[in-house]
Protein backbone atom coordinates (compact mmCIF):
# COMPACT_ATOMS: atom_id res chain seq x y z
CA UNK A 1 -35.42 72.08 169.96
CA UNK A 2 -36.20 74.54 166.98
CA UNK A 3 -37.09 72.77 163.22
CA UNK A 4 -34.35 72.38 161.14
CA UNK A 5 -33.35 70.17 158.44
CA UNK A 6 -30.93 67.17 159.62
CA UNK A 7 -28.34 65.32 157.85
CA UNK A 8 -26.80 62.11 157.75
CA UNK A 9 -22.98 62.49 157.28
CA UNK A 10 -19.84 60.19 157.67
CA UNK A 11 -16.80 62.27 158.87
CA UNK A 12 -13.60 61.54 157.79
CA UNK A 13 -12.76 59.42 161.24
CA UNK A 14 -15.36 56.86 160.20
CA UNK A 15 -18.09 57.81 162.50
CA UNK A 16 -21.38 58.75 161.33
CA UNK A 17 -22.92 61.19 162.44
CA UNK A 18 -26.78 63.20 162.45
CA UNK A 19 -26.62 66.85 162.82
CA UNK A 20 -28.82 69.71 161.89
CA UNK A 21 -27.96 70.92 158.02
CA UNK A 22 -26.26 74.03 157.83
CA UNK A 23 -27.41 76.87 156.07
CA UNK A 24 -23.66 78.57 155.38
CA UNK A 25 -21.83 75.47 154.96
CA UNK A 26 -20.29 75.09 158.13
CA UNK A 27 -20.19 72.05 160.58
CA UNK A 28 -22.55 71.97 162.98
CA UNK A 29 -22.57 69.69 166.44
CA UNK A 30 -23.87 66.47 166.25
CA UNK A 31 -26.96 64.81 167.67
CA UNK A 32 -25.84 61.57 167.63
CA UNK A 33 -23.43 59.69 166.76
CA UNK A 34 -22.65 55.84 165.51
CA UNK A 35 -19.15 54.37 164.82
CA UNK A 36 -19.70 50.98 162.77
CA UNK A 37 -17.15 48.44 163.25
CA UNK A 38 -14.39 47.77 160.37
CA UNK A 39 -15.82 44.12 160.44
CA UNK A 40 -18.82 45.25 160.26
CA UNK A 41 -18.13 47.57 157.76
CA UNK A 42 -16.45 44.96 155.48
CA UNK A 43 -19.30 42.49 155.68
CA UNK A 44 -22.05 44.61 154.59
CA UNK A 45 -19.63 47.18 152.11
CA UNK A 46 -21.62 49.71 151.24
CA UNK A 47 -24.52 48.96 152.72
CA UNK A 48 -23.51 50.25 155.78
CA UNK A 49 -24.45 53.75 155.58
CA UNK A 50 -27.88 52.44 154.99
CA UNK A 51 -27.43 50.11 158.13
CA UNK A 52 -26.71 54.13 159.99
CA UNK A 53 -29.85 55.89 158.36
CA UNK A 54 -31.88 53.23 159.58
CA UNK A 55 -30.83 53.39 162.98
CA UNK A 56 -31.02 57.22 162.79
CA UNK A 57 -34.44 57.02 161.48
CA UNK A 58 -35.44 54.39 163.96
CA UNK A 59 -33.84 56.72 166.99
CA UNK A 60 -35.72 59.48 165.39
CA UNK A 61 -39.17 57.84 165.26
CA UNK A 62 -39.11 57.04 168.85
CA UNK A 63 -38.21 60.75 169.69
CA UNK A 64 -41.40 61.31 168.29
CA UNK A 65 -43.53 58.48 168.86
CA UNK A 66 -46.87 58.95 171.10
CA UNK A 67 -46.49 55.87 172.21
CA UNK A 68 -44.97 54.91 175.82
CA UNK A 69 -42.27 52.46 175.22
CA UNK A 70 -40.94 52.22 179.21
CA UNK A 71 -43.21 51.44 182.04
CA UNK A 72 -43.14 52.42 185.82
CA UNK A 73 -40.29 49.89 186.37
CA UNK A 74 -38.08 52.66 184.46
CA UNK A 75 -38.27 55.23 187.24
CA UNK A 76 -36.89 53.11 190.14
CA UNK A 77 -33.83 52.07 187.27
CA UNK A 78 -32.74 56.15 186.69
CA UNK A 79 -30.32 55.66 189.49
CA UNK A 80 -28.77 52.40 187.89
CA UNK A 81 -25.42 52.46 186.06
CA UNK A 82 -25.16 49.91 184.60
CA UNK A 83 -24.61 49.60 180.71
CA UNK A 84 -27.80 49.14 178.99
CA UNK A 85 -27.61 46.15 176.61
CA UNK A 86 -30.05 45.58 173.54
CA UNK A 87 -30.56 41.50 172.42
């Protein structure tokens, strides 16, 4: 993927989303993106957005990271389908 700039931006459906910043103003296709709960939303009011630029950040970090997070146990799961669940 080239350099660019990215941005954190909440659309006007709620979700969040990180994209690469555009030069001439228009939208460009997201990288990711995060939809926060209304509940979730309400409890933490504004600091929501922050909750999403962590997350970002975090997601973005391990992009880059040198560090090997997975072990050999994470080839023989590729095949698996189920949903992966963080606790």
């Amino acid at each position: 993927m080239k350099e660019s700039y990215l941005e954190i931006v909440e659309l006007d459906n709620g979700d969040i989303v990180l994209r690469p910043a555009s030069e001439d103003g228009e939208e460009t296709e997201p990288l990711a993106t995060l939809q926060i709960s209304d509940d979730t939303k309400s409890y933490l009011k504004e600091r929501y957005f922050e909750l999403a630029k962590c997350m970002f950040h975090a997601g973005i970090d391990f992009v880059y990271s040198d560090e090997q997070t997975f072990g050999e146990e994470t080839e023989s799961l590729e095949g698996d389908m189920r949903p992966k669940i963080l606790h």
